[in-house]
Protein backbone atom coordinates (compact mmCIF):
# COMPACT_ATOMS: atom_id res chain seq x y z
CA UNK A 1 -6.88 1.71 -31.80
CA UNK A 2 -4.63 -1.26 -31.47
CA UNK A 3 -6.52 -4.47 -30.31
CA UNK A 4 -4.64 -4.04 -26.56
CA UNK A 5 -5.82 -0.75 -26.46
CA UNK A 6 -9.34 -1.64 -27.03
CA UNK A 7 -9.24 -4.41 -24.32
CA UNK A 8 -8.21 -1.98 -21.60
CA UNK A 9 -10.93 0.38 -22.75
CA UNK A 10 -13.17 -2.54 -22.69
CA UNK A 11 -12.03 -3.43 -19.02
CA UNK A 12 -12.83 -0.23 -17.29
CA UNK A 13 -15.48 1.73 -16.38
CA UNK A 14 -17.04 5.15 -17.02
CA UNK A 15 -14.80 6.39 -13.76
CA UNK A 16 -11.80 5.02 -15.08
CA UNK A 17 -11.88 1.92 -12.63
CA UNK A 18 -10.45 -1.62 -13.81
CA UNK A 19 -13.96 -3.60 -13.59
CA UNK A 20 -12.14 -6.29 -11.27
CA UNK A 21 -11.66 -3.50 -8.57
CA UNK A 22 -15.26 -2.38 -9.46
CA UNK A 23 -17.20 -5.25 -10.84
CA UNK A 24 -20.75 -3.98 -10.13
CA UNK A 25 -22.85 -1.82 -12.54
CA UNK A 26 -22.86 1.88 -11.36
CA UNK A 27 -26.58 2.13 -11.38
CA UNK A 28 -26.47 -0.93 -8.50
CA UNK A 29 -23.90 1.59 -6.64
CA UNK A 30 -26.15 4.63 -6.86
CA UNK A 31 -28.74 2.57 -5.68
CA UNK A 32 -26.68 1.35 -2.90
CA UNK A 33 -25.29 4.62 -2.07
CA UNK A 34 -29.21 6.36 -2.05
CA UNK A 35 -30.04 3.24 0.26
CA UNK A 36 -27.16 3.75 2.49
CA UNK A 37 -28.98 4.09 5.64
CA UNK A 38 -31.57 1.20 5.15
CA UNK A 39 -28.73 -0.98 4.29
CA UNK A 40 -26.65 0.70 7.28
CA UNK A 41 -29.27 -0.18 9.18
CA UNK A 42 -29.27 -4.04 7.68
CA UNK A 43 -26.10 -4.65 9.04
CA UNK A 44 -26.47 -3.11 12.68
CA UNK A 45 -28.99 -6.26 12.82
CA UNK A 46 -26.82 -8.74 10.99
CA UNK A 47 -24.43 -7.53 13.93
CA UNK A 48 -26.90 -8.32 16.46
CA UNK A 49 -27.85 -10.96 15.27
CA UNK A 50 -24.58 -12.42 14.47
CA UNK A 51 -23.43 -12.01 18.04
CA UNK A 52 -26.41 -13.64 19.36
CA UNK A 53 -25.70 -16.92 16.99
CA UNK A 54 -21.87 -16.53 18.36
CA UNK A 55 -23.39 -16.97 22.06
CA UNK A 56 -21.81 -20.73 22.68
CA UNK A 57 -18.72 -20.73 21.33
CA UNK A 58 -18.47 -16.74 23.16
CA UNK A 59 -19.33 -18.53 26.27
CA UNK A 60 -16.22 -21.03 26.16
CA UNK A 61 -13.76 -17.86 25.13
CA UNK A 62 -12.06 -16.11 27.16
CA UNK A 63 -13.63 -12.37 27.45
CA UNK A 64 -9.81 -10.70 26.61
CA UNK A 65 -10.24 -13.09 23.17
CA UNK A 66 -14.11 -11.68 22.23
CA UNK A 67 -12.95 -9.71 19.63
CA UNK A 68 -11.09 -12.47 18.26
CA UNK A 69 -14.29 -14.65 17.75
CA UNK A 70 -17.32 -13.01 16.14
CA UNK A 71 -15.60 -12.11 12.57
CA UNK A 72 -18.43 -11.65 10.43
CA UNK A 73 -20.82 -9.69 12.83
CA UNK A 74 -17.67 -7.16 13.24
CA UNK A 75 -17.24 -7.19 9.79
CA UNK A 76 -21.34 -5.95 9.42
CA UNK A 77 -20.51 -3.32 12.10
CA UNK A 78 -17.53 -1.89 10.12
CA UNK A 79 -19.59 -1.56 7.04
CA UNK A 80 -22.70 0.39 8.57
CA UNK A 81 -20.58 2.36 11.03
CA UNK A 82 -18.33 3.30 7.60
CA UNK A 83 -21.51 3.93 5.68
CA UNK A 84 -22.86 5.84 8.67
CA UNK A 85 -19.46 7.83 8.20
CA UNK A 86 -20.11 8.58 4.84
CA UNK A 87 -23.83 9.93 4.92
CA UNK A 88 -22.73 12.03 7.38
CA UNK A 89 -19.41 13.30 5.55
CA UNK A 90 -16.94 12.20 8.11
CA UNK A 91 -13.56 11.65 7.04
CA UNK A 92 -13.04 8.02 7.99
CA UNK A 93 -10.84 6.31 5.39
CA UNK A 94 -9.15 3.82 8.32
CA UNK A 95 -12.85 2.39 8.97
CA UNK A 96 -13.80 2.08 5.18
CA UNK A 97 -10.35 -0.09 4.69
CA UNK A 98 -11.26 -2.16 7.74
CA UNK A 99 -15.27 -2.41 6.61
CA UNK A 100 -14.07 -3.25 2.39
CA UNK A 101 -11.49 -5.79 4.31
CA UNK A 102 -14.02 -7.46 6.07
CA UNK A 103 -17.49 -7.59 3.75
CA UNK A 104 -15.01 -9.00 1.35
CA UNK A 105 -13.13 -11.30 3.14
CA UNK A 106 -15.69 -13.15 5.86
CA UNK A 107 -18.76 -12.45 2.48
CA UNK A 108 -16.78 -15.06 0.10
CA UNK A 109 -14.77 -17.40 3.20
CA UNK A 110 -18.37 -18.30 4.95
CA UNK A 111 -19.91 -19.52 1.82
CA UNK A 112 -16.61 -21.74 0.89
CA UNK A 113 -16.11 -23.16 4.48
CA UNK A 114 -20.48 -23.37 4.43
CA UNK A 115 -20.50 -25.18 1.19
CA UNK A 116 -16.79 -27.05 0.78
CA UNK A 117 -15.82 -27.35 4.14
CA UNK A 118 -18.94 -27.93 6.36
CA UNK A 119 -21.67 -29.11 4.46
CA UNK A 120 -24.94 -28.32 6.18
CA UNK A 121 -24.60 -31.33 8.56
CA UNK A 122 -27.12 -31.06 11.41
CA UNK A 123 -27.85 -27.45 10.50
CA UNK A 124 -31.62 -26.65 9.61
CA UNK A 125 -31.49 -26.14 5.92
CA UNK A 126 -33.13 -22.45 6.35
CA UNK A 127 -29.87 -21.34 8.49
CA UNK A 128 -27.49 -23.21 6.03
CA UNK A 129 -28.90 -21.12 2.70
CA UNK A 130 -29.11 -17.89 4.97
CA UNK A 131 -25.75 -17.89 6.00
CA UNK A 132 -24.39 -18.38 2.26
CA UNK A 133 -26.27 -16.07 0.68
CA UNK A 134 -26.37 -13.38 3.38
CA UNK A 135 -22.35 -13.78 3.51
CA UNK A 136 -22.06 -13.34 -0.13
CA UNK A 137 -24.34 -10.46 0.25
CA UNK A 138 -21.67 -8.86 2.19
CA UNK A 139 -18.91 -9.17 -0.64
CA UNK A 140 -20.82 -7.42 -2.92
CA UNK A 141 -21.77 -4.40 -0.23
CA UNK A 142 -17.93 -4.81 -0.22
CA UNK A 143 -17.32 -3.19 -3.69
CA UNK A 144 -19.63 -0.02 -2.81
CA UNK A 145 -16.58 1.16 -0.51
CA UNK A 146 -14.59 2.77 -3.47
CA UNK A 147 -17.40 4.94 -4.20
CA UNK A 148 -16.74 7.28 -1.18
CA UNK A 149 -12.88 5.71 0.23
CA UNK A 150 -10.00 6.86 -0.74
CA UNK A 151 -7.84 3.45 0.68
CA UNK A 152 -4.66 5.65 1.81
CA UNK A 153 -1.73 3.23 2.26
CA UNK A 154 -2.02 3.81 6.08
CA UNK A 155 -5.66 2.61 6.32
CA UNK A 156 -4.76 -0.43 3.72
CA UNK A 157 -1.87 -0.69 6.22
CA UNK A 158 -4.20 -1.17 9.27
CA UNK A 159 -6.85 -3.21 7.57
CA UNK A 160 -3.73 -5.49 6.44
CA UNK A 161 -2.63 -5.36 10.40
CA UNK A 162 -6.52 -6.86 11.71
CA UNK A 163 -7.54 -8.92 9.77
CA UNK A 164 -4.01 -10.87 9.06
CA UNK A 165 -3.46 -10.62 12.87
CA UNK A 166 -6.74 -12.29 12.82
CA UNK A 167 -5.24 -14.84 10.62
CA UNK A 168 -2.35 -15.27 12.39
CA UNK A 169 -4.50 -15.83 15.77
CA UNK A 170 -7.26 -17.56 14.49
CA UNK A 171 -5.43 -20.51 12.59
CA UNK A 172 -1.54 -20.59 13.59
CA UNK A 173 -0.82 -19.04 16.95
CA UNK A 174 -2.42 -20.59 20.25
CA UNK A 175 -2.99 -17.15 21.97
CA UNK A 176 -5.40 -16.71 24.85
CA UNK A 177 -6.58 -20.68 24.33
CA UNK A 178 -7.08 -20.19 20.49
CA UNK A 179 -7.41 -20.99 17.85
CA UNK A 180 -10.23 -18.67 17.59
CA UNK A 181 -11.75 -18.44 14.56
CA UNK A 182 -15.43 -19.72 13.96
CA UNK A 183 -16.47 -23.37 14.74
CA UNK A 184 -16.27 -25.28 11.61
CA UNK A 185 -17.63 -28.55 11.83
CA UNK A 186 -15.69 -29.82 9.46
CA UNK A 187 -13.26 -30.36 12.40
CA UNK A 188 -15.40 -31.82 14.62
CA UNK A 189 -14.87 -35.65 15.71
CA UNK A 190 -17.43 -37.53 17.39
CA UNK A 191 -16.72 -38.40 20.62
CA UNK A 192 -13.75 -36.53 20.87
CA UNK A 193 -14.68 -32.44 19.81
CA UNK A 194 -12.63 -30.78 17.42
CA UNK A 195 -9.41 -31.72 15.75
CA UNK A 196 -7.65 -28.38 13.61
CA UNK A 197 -4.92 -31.27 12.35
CA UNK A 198 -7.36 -32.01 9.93
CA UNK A 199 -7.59 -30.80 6.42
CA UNK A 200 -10.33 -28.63 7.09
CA UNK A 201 -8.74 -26.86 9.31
CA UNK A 202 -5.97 -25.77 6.41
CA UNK A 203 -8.52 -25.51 3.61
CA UNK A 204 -10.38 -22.77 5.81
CA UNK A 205 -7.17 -21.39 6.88
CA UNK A 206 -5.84 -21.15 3.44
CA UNK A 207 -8.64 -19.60 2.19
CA UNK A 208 -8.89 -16.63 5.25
CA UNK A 209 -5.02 -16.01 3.90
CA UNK A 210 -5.76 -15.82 0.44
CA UNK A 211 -8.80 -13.41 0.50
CA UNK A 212 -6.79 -11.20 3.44
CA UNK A 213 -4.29 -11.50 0.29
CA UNK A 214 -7.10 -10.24 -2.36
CA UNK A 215 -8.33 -7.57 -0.33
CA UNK A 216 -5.13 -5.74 0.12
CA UNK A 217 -4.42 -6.37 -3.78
CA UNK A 218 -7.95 -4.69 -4.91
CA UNK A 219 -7.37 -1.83 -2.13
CA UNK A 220 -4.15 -0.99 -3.20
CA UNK A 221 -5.68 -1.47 -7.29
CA UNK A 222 -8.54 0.66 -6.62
CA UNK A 223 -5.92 3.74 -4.71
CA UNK A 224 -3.67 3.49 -7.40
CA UNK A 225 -6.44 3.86 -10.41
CA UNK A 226 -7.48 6.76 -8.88
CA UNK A 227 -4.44 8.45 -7.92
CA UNK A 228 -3.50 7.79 -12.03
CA UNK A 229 -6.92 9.70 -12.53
CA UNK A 230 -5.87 12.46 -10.27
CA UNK A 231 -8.18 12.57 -7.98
């Protein structure tokens, strides 16, 4: 075996998966998938409760723009509505995309913006941790989704549409009195409320673009490893 070979034996999994597209160990997925109604369950209260924390800046949106707002506690209700989906064998690839998308995208953006572009600032220290490490929880629910989703080009396609609409809405197009993605202090100026000219506002930006970016990227990876399996 030449020494290329052995690296790309090396890089893969049991399943035939490249280990970027699946970087957890199989026995954590089993466990995930055998807990998929506690941890279903999980993120119908993340949801809740992430809606309740969005309750200000909700209040000074317009209701037409809700949707827009509250990223990460949609994000929780893709994931246990798609695990829902799969204990109960429904075939629901389009909400899979958009619940992979999401866990992926808000679980590793929240703890950048939370630890480079924020800071914890007036924020009781308790809340700060919580929301990093319960974010990043949410990337790594993100790379259970290949166990059961098959990431068909039209549900990569309308993942890709959402969330980089989102993008678009939340960080470059004033639409219905946007921007409207989450309140990052890092904008804020005293006396004055928030400024998105500031490089904050672009570092958080850049980073929603680029992870959008990554998610399509390990989608479209993870389809076409499987489609080379046959499956």
């Amino acid at each position: 075996m030449s020494t290329r070979d052995a690296a790309a034996e090396s890089s893969s999994r049991g399943d035939g998966l490249p280990w970027y597209v699946a970087p957890l160990p199989e026995r954590l997925e089993d466990l995930a998938l055998r807990l998929a109604w506690v941890i279903a369950a999980i993120n119908f209260a993340g949801t809740a409760f992430g809606f309740w924390y969005y309750r200000f800046q909700l209040a000074d949106t317009p209701l037409a723009a809700w949707v827009l707002v509250p990223d990460s506690p949609v994000a929780t209700l893709f994931i246990a509505l798609s695990l829902t989906a799969y204990k109960l064998d429904w075939d629901a690839d389009w909400l899979h995309a958009l619940a992979f998308f999401g866990c992926l995208k808000l679980g590793l953006w929240t703890p950048f913006v939370q630890l480079v572009v924020n800071g914890q600032g007036a924020l009781w220290w308790g809340m700060y941790w919580f929301l990093v490490v319960s974010h990043f929880g949410m990337a790594v629910e993100a790379f259970v989704v290949h166990r059961y989703a098959t990431f068909s080009v039209p549900a990569v396609g309308l993942a890709l549409a959402w969330y980089g609409g989102n993008d678009l809405v939340d960080y470059f197009l004033r639409v219905l009195d946007g921007p409207h993605h989450t309140v990052l202090r890092g904008e804020q100026v005293v006396g004055s409320g928030f400024d998105h000219s500031l490089y904050a506002h672009d570092l958080a930006a850049a980073c929603a673009v680029a992870l959008t970016m990554l998610a399509v990227f390990l989608a479209l990876a993870t389809r076409v490893a499987y489609l080379r399996r046959g499956d």
